[in-house]
N, C-alpha and C. Protein backbone atom coordinates (compact mmCIF):
# COMPACT_ATOMS: atom_id res chain seq x y z
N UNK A 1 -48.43 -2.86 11.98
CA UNK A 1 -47.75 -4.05 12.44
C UNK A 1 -47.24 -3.82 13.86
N UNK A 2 -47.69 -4.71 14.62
CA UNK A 2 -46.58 -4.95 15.98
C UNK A 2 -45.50 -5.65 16.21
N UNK A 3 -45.03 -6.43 17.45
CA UNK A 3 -43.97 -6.60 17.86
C UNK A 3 -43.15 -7.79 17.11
N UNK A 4 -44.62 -9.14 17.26
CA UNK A 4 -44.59 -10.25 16.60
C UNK A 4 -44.22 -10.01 15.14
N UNK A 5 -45.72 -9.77 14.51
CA UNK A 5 -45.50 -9.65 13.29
C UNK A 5 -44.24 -9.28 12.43
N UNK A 6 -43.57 -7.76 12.64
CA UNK A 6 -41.90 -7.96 12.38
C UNK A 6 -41.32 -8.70 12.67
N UNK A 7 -40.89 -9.11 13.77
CA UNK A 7 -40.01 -9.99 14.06
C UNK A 7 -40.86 -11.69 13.42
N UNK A 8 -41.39 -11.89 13.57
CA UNK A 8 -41.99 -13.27 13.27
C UNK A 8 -41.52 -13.36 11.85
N UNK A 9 -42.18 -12.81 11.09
CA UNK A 9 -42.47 -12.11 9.77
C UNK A 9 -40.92 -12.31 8.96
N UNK A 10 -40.07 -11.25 9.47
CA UNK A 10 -38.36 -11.21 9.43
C UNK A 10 -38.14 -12.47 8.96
N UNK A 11 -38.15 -13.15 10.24
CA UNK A 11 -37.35 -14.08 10.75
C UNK A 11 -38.06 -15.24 9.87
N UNK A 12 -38.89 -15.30 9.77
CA UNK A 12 -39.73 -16.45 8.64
C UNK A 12 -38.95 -15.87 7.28
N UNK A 13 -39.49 -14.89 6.92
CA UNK A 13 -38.67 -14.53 5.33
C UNK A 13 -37.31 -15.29 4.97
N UNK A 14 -36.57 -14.72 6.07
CA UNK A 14 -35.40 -14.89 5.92
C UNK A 14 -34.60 -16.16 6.10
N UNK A 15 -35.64 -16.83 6.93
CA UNK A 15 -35.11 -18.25 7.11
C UNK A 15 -35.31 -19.04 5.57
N UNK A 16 -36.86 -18.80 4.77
CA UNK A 16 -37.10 -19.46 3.65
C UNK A 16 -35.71 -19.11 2.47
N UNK A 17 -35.55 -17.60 2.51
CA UNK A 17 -34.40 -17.07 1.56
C UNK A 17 -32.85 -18.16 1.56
N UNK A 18 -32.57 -17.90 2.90
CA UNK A 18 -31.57 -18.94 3.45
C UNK A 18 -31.60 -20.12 3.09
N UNK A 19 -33.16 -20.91 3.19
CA UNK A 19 -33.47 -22.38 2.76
C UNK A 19 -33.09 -22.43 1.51
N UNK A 20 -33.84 -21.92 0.31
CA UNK A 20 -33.61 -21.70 -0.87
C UNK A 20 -32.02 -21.54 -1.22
N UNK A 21 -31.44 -20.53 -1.18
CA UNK A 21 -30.43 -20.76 -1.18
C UNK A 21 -29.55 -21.95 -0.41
N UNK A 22 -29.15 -22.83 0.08
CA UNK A 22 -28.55 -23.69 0.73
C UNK A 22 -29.14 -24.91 -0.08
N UNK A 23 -30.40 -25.17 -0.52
CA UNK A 23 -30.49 -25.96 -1.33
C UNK A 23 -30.31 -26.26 -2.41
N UNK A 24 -30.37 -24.30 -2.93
CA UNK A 24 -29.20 -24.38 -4.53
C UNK A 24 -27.87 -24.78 -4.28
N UNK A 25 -27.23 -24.12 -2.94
CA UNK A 25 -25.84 -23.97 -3.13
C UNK A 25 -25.83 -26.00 -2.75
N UNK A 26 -26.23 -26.64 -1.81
CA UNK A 26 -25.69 -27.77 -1.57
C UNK A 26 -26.95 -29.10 -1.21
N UNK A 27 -27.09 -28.79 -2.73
CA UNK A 27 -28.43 -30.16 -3.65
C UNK A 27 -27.88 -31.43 -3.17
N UNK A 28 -26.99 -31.91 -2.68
CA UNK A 28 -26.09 -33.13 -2.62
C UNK A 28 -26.12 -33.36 -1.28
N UNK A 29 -25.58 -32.15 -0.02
CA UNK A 29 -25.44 -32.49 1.07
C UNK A 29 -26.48 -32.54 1.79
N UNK A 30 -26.23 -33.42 2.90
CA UNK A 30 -27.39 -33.21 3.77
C UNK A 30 -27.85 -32.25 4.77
N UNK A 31 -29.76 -32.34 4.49
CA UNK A 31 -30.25 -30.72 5.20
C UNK A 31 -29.83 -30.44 6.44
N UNK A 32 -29.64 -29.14 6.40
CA UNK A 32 -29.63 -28.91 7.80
C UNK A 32 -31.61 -27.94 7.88
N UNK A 33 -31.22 -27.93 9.15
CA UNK A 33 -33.04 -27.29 9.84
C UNK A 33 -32.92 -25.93 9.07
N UNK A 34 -34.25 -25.65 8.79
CA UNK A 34 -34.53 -24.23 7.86
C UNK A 34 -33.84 -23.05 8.69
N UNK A 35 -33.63 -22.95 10.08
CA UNK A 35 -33.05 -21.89 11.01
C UNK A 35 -31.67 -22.12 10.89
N UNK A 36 -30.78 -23.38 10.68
CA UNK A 36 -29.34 -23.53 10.71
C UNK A 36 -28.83 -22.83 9.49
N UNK A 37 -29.88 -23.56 8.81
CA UNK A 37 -29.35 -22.44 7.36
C UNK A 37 -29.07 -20.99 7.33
N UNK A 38 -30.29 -20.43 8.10
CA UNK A 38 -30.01 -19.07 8.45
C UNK A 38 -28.71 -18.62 9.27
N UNK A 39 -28.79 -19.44 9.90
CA UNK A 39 -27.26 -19.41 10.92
C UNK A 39 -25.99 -19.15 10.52
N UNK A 40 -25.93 -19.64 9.50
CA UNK A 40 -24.63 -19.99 8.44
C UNK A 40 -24.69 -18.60 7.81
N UNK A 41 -25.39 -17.94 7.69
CA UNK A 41 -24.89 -16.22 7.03
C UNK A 41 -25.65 -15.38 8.09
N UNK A 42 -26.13 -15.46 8.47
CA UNK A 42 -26.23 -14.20 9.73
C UNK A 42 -26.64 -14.51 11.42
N UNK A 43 -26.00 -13.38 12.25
CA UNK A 43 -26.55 -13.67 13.80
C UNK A 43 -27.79 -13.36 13.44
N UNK A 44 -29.14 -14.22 13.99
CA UNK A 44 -30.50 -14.15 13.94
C UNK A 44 -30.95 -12.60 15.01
N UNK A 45 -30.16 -12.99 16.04
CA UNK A 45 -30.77 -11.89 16.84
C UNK A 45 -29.80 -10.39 16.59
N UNK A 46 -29.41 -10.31 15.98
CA UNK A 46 -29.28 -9.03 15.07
C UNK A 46 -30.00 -8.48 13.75
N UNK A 47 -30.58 -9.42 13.28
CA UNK A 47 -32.01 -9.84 12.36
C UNK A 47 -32.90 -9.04 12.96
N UNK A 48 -33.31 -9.86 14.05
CA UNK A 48 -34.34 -9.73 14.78
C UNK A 48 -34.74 -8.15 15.34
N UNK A 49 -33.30 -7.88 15.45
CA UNK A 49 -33.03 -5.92 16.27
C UNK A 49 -33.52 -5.22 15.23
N UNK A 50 -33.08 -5.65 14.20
CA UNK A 50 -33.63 -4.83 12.94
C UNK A 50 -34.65 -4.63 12.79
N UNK A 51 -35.55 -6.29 13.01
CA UNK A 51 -36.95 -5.91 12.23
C UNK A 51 -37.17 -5.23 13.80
N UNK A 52 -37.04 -4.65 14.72
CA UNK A 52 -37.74 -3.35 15.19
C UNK A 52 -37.04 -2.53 15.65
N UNK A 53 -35.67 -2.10 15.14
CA UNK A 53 -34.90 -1.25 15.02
C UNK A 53 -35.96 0.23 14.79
N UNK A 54 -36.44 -0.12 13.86
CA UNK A 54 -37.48 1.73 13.86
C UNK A 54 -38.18 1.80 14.52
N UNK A 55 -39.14 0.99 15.43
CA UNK A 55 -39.99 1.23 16.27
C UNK A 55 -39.02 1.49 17.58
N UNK A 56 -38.19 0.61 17.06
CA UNK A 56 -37.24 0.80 18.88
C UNK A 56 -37.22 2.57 19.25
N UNK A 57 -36.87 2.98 17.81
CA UNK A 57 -36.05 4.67 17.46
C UNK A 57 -37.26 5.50 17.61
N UNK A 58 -38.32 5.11 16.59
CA UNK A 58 -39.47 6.68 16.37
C UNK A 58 -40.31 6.54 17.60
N UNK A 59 -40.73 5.54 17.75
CA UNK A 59 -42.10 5.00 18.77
C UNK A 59 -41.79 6.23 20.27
N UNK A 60 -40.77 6.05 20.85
CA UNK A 60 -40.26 7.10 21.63
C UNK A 60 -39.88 8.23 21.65
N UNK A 61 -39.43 8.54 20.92
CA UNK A 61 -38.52 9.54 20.46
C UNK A 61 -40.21 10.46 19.61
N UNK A 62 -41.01 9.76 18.93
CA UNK A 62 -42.10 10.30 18.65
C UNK A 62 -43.26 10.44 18.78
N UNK A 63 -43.79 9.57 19.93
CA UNK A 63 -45.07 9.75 20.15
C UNK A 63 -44.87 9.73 22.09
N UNK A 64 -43.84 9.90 22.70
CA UNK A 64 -43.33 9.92 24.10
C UNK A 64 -42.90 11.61 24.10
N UNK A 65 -40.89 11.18 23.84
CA UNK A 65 -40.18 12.43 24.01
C UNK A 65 -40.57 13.43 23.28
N UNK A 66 -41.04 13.47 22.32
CA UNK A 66 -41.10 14.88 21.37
C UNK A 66 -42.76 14.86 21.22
N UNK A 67 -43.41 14.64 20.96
CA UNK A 67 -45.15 13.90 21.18
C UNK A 67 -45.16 15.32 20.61
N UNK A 68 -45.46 16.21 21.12
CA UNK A 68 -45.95 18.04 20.64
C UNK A 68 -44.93 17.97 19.25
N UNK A 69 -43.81 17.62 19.30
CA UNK A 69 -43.26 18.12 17.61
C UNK A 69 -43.48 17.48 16.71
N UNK A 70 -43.34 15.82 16.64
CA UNK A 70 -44.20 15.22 16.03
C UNK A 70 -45.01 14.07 15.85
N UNK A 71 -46.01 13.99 16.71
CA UNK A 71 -47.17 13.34 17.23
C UNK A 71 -46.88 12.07 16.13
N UNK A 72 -46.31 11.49 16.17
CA UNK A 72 -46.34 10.22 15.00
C UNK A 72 -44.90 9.15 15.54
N UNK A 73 -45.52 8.79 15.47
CA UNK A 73 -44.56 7.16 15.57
C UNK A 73 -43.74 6.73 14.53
N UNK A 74 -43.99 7.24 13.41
CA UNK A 74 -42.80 7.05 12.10
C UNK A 74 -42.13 8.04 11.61
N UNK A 75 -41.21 8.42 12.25
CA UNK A 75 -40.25 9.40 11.70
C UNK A 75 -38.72 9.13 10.93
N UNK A 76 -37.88 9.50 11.50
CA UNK A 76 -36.46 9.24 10.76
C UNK A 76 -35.94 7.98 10.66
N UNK A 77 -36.03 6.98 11.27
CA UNK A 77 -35.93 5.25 11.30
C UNK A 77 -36.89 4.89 10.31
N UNK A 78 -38.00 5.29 10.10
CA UNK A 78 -39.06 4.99 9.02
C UNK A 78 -38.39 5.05 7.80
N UNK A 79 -37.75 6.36 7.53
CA UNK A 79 -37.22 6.71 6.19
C UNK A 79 -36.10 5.96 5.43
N UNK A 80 -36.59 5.93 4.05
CA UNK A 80 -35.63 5.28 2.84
C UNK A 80 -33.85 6.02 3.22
N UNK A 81 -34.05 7.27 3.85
CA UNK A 81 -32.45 7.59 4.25
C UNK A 81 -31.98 7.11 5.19
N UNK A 82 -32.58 6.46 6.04
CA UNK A 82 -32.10 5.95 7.05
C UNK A 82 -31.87 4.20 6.60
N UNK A 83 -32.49 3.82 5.50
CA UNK A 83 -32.26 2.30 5.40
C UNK A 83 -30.87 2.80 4.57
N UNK A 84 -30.48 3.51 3.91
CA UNK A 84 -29.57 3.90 2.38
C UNK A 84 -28.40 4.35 3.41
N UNK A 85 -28.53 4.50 4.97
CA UNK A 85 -27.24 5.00 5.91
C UNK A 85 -27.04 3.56 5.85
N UNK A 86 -27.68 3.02 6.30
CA UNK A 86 -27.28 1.28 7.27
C UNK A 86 -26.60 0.72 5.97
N UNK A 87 -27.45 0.24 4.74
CA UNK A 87 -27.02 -0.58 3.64
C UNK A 87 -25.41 0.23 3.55
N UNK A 88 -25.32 1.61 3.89
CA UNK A 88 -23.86 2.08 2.63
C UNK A 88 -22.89 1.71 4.00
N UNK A 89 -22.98 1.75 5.23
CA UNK A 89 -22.17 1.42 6.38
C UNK A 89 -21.74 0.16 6.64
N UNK A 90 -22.83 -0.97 6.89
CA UNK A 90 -22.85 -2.17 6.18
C UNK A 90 -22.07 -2.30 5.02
N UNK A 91 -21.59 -2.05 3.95
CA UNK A 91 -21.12 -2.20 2.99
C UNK A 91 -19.99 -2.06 3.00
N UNK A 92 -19.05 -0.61 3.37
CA UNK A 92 -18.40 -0.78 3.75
C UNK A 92 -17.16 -1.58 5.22
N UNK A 93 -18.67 -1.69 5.85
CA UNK A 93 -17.57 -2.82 6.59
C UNK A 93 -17.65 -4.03 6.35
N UNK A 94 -18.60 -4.75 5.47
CA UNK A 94 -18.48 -6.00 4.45
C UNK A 94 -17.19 -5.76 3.65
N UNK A 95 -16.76 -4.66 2.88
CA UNK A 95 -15.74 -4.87 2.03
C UNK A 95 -14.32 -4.34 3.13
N UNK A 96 -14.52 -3.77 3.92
CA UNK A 96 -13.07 -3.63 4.55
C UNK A 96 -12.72 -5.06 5.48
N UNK A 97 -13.47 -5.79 6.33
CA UNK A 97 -13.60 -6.49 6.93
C UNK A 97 -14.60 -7.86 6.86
N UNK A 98 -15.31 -8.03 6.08
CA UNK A 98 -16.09 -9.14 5.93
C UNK A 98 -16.92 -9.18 6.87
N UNK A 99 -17.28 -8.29 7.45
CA UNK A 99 -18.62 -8.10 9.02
C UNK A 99 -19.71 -8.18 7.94
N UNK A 100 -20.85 -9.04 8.12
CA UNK A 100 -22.11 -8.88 7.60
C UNK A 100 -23.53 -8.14 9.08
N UNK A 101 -23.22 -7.91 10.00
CA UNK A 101 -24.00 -7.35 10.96
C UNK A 101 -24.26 -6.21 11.08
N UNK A 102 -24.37 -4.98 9.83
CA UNK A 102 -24.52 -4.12 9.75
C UNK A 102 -25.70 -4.40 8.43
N UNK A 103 -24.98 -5.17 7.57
CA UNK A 103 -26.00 -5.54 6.38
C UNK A 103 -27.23 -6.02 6.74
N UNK A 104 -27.50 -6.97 7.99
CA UNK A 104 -27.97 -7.77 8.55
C UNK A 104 -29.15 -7.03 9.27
N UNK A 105 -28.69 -6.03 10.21
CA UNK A 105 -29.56 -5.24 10.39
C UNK A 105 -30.01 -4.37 9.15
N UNK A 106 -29.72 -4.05 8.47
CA UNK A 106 -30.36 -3.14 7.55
C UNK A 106 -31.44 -3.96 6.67
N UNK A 107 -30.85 -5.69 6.52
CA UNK A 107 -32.07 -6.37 5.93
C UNK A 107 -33.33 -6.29 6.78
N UNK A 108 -33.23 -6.64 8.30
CA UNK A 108 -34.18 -6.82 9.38
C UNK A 108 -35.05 -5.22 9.17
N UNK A 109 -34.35 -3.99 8.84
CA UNK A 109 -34.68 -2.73 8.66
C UNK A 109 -35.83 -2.61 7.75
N UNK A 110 -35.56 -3.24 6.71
CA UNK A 110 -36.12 -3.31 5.00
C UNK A 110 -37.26 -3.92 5.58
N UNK A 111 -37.16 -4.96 6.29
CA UNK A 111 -38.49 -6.12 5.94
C UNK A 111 -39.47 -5.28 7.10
N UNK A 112 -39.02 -4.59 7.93
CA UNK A 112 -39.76 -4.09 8.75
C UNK A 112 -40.48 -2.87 7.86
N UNK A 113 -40.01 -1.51 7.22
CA UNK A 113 -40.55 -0.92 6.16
C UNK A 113 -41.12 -1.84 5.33
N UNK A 114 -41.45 -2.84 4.44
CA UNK A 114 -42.35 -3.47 3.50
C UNK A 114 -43.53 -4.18 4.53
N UNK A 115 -43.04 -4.22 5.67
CA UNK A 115 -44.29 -4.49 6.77
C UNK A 115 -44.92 -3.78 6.90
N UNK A 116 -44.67 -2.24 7.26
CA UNK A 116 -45.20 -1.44 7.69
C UNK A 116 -46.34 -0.50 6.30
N UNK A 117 -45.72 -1.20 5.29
CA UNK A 117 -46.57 -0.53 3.88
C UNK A 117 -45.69 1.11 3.77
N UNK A 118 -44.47 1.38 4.26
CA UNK A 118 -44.27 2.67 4.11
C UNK A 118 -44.13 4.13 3.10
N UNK A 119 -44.59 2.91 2.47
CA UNK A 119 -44.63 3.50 0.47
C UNK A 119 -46.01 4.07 0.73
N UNK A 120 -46.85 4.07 1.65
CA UNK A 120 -48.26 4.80 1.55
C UNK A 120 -48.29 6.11 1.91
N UNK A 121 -46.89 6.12 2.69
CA UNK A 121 -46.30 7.73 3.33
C UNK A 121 -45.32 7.79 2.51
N UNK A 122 -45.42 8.51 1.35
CA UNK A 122 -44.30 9.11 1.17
C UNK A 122 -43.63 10.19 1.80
N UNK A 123 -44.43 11.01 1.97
CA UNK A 123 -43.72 12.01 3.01
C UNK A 123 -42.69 11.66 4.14
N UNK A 124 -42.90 10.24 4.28
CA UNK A 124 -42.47 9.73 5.93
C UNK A 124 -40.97 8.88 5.01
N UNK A 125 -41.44 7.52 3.82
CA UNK A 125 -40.60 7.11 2.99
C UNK A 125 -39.31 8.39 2.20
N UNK A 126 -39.75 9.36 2.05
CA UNK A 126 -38.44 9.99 1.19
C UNK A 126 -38.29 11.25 1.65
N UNK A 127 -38.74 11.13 2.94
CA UNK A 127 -37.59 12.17 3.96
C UNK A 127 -36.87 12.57 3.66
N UNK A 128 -35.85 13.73 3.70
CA UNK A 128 -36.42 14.79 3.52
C UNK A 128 -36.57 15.23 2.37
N UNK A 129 -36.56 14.41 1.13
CA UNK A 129 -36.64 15.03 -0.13
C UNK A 129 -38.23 15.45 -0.61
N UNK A 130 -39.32 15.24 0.32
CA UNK A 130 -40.47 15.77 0.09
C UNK A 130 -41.00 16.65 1.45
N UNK A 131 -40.40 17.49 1.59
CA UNK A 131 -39.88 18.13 3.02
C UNK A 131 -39.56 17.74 4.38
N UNK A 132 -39.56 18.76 5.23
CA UNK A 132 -38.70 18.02 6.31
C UNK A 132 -39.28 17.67 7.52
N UNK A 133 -41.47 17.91 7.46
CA UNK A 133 -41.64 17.67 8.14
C UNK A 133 -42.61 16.49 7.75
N UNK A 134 -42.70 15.73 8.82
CA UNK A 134 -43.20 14.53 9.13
C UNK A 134 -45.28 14.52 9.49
N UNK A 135 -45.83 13.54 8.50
CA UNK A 135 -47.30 13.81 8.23
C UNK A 135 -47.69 13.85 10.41
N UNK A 136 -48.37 14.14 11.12
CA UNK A 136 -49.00 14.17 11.84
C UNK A 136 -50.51 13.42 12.00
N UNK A 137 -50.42 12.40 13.07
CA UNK A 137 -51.12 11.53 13.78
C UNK A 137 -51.80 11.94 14.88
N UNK A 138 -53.70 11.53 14.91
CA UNK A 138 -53.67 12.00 16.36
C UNK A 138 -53.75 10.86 17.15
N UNK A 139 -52.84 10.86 18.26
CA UNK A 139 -52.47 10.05 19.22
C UNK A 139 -53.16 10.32 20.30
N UNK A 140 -53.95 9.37 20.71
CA UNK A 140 -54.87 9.36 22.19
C UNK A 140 -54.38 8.88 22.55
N UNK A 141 -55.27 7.11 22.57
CA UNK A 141 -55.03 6.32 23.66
C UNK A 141 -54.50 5.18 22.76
N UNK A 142 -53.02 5.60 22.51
CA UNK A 142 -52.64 5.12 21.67
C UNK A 142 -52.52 3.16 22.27
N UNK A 143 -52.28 3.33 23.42
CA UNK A 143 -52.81 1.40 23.74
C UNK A 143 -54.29 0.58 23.44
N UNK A 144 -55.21 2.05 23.80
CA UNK A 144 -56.47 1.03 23.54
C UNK A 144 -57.00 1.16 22.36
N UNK A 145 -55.81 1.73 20.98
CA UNK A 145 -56.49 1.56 19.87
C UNK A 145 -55.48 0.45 19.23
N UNK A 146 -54.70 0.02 20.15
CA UNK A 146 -53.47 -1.13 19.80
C UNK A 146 -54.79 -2.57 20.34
N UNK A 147 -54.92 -2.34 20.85
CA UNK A 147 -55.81 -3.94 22.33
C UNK A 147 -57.24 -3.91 20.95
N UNK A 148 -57.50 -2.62 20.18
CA UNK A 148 -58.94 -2.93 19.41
C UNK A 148 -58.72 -2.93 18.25
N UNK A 149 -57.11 -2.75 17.41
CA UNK A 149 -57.13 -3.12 16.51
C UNK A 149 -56.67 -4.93 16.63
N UNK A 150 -55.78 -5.61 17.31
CA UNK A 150 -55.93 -6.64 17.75
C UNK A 150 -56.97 -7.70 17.58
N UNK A 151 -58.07 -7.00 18.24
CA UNK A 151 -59.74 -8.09 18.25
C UNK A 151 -60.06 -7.49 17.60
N UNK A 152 -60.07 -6.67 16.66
CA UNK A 152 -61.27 -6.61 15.35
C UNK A 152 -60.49 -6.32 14.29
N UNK A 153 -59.51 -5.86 13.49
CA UNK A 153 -58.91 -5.99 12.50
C UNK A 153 -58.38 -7.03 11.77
N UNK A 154 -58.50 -7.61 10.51
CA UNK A 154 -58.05 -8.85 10.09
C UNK A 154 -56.15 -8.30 10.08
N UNK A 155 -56.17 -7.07 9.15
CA UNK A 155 -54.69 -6.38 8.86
C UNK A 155 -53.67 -6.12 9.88
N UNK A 156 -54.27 -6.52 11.37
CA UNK A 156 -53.94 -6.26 12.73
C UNK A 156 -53.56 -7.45 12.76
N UNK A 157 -54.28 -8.47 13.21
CA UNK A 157 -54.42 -9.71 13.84
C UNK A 157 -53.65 -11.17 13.27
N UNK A 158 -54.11 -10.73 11.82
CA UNK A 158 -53.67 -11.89 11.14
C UNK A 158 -51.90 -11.84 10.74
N UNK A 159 -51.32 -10.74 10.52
CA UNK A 159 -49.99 -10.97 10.31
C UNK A 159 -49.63 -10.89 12.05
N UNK A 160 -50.09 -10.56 13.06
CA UNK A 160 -49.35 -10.84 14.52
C UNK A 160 -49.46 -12.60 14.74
N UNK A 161 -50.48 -12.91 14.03
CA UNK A 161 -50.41 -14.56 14.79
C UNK A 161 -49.37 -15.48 13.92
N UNK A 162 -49.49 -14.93 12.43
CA UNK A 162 -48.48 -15.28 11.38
C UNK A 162 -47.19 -15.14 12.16
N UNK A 163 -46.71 -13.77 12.39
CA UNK A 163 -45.22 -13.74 13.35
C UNK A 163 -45.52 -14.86 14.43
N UNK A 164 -46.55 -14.51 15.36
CA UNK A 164 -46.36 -15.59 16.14
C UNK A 164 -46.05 -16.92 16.16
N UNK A 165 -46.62 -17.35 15.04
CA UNK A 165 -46.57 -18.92 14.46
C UNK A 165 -44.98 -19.38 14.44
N UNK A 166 -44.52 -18.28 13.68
CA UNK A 166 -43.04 -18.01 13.42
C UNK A 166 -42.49 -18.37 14.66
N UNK A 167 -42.29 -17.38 15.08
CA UNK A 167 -41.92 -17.44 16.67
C UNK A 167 -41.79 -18.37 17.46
N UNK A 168 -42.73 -19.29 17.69
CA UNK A 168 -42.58 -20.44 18.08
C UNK A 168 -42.12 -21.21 17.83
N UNK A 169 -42.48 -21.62 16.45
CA UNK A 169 -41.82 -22.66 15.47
C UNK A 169 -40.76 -22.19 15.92
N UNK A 170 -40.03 -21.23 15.51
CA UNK A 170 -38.14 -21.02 16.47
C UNK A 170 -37.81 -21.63 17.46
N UNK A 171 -38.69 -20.61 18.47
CA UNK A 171 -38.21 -21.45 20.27
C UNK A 171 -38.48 -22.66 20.30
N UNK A 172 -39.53 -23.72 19.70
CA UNK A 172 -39.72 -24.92 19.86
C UNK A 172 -38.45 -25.64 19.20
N UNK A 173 -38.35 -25.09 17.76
CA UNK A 173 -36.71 -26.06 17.32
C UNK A 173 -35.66 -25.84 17.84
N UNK A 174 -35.41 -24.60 18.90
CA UNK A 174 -34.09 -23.86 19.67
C UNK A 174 -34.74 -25.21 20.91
N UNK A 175 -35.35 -25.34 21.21
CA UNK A 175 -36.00 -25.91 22.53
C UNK A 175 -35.53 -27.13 22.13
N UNK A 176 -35.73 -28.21 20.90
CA UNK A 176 -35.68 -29.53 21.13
C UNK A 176 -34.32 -29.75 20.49
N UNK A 177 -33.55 -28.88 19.90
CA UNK A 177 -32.64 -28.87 19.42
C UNK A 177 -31.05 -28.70 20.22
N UNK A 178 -31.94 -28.50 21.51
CA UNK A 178 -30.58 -27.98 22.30
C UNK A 178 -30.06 -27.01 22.20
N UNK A 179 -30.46 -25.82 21.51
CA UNK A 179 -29.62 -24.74 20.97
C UNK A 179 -29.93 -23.32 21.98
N UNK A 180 -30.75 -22.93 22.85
CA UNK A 180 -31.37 -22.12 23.14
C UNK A 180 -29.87 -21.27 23.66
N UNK A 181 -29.10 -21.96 24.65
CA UNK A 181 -27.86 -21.05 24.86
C UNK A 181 -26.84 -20.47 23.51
N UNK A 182 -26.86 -21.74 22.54
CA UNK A 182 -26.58 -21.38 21.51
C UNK A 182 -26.79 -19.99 20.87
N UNK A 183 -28.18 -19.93 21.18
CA UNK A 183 -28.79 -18.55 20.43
C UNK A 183 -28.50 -17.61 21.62
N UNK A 184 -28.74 -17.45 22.43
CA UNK A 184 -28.62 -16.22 22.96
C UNK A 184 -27.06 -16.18 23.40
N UNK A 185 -26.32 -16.85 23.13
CA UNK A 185 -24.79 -15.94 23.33
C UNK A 185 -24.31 -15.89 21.87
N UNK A 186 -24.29 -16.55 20.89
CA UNK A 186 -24.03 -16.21 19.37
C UNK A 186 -25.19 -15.92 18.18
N UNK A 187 -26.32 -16.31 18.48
CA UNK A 187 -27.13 -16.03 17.14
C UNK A 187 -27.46 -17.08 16.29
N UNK A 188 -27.06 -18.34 16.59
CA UNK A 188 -26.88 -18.97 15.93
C UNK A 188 -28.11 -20.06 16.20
N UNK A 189 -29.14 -21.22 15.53
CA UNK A 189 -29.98 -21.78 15.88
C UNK A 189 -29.37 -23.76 15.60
């Protein structure tokens, strides 16, 4: 998965979850837009950090700064311990304070792992409890096998245009909705 696809992807999930709920919770009142709903329990663009919160972390840190230690792009942000830090931190500052932006990212976290299929690595998923080192990738040209999985992969292509679809559909209802400052100083659509 790339940039779109998480984030698109995310942000679609989570808007339907939101829908659903808001239509259980208020069958009577009138709709608001599938993104307002989302609005009403979380900043979107803290969502959004999430779903590439791990690429933000390993992508550098593992196939840049450390590249010789471990040639792979999914390392410690990949791992089930690193979603089980965010959810228990999150949690507690949900119950000391009522902050959901820790939870928030850790959801954006989750949907990005069930994107990524990370249950196919376990080694990478249950860090370090199936040791401590990380499977190894060989990394060339790691752009021009990004530009050719793109044009010839369906598993490439088709969830990036899916995010994309997403994506738009956003900026176009932030766009006619008036909201675009809205969103980028609170989160809100």
């Amino acid at each position: 998965m790339m940039l779109l696809a998480h984030a698109g992807i995310t942000l679609g999930a989570a808007t339907l979850v939101a829908g659903a709920v808001e239509g259980a919770r208020h069958a009577s009142s009138p709709k608001l837009s599938w993104f307002a709903s989302l609005s009403r329990y979380v900043d979107i663009r803290i969502l959004l950090v999430g779903a590439l919160l791990p690429d933000i972390i390993d992508k550098p840190v593992g196939q840049y700064f450390f590249r010789d230690t471990f040639s792979n792009g999914r390392i410690f942000s990949h791992t089930l311990l690193f979603l089980v830090v965010l959810v228990a931190v999150g949690l507690v500052l949900y119950w000391r304070w009522r902050m959901v932006w820790m939870l928030t990212l850790a959801a954006g976290t989750f949907m990005h792992l069930l994107l990524d299929s990370i249950w196919q690595t376990p080694e990478t998923l249950f860090w370090p409890l199936m040791g401590f080192d990380f499977p190894e990738l060989a990394i060339t040209d790691w752009l021009a096998e990004l530009l050719e999985g793109l044009s010839s992969k369906p598993a490439v292509y088709l969830p990036e245009a899916v995010g994309l679809a997403v994506l738009l559909w956003f900026f176009l209802t932030l766009v006619f909705r008036r909201k675009v400052g809205t969103f980028l100083k609170y989160g809100k659509a």
